[in-house]
C-alpha atoms as a PDB file:
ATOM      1  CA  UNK A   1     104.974  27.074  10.372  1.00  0.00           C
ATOM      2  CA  UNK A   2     108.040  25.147   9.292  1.00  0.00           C
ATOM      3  CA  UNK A   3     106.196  21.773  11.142  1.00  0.00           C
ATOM      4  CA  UNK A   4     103.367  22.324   8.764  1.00  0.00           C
ATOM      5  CA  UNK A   5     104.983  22.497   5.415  1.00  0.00           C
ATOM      6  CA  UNK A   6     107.422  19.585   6.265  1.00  0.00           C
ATOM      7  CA  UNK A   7     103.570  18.139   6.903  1.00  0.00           C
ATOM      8  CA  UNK A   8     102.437  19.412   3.165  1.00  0.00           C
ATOM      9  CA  UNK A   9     105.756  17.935   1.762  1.00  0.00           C
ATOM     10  CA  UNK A  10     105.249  14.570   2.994  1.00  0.00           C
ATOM     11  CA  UNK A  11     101.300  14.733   1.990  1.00  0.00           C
ATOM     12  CA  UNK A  12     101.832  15.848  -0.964  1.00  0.00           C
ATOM     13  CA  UNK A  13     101.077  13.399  -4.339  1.00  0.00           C
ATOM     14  CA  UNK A  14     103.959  15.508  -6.089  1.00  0.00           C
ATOM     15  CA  UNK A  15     106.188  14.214  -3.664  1.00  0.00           C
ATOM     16  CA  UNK A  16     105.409  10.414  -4.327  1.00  0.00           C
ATOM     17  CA  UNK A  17     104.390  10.777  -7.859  1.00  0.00           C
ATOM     18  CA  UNK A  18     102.147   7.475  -6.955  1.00  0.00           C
ATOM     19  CA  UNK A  19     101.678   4.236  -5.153  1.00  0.00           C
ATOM     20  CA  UNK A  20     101.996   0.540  -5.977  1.00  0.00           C
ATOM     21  CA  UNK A  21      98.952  -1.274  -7.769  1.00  0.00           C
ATOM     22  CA  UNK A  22      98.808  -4.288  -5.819  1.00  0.00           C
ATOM     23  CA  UNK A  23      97.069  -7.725  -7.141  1.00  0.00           C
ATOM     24  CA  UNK A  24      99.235  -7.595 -10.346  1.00  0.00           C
ATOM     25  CA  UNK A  25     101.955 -10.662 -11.021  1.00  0.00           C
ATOM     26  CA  UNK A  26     104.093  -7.575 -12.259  1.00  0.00           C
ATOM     27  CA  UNK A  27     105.260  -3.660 -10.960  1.00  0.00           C
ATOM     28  CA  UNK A  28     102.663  -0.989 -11.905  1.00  0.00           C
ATOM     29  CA  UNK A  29     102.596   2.006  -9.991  1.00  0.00           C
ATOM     30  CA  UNK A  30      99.816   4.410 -10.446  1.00  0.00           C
ATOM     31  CA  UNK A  31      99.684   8.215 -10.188  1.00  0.00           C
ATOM     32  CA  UNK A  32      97.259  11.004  -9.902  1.00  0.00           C
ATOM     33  CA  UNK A  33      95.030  12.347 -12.816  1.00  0.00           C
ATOM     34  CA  UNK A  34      96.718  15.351 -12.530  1.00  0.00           C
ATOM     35  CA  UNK A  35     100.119  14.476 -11.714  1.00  0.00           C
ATOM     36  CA  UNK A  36     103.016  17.059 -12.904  1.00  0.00           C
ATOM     37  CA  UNK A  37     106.243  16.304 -14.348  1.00  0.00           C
ATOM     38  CA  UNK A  38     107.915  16.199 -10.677  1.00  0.00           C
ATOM     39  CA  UNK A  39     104.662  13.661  -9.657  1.00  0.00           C
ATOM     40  CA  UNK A  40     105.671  11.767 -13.094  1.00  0.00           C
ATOM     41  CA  UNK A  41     109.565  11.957 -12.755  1.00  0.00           C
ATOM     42  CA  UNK A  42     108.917  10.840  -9.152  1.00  0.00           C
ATOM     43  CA  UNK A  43     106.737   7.741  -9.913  1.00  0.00           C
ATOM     44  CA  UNK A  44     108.908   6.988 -12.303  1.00  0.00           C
ATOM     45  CA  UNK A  45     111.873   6.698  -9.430  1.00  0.00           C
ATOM     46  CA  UNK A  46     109.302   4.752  -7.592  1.00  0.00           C
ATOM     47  CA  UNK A  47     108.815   1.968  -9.926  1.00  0.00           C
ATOM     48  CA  UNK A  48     112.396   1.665 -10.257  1.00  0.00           C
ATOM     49  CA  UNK A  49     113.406   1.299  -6.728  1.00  0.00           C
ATOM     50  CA  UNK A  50     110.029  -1.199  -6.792  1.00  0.00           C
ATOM     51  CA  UNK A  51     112.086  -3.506  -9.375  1.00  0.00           C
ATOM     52  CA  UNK A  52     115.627  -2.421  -7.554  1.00  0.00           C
ATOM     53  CA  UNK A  53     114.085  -3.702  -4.409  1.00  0.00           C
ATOM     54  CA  UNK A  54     112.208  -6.901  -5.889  1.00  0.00           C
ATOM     55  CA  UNK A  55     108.804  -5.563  -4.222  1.00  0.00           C
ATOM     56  CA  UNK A  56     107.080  -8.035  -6.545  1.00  0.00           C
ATOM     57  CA  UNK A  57     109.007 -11.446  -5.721  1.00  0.00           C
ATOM     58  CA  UNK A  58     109.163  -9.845  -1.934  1.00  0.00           C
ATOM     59  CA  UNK A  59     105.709  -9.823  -1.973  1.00  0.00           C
ATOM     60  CA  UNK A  60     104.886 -13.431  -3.762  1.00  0.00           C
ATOM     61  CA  UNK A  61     107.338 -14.679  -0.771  1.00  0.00           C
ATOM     62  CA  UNK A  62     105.774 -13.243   2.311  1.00  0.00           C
ATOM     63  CA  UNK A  63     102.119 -13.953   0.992  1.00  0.00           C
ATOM     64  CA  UNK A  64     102.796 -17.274  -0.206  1.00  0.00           C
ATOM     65  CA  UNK A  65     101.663 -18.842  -3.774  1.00  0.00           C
ATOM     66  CA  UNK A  66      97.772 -19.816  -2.548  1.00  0.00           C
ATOM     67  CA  UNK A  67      97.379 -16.227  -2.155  1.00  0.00           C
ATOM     68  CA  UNK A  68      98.878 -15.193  -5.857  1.00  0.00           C
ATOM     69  CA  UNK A  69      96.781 -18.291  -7.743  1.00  0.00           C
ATOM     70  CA  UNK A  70      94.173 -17.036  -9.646  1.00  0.00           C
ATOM     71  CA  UNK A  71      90.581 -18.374  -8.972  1.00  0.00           C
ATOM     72  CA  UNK A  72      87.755 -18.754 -11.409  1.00  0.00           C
ATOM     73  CA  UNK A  73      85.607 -15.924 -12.042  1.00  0.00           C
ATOM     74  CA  UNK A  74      82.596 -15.097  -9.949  1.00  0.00           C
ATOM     75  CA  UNK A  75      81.051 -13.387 -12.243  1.00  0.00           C
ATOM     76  CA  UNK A  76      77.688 -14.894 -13.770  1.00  0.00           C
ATOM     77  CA  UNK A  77      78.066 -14.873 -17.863  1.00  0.00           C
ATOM     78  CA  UNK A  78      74.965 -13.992 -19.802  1.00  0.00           C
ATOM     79  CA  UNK A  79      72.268 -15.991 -21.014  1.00  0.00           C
END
């Protein structure tokens, strides 16, 4: 029993609070629809150890800039 809640605990979103929106130039870090105010407080802690830790920069640098350069859109415009 105690293996399986130390399981819940780490699976839970409450836990977390959220997860790092990648593909951004910035630190956004998204949580559940139904998050609590632990899941909130939580991804709130997140985002600042995200700018505490420089996961943005870290990320530009291991990636490299060709990866981070926007392209033109895809997307056909309507006629």
């Amino acid at each position: 029993m105690p293996a399986a809640r130390r399981l819940r605990t780490r699976l839970d979103p409450d836990t977390y609070g959220g997860a790092y929106l990648l593909g951004l130039r910035g630190l956004a870090v998204i949580a559940h629809g139904n998050s609590g105010r632990a899941a909130v407080a939580n991804a709130i802690r997140l985002a600042a150890r995200g700018v505490d830790h420089d996961v943005v920069g870290r990320l530009a640098e291991r990636l490299g800039s060709t990866v981070l350069k926007s392209g033109p859109s895809t997307t056909p415009t309507p006629t």
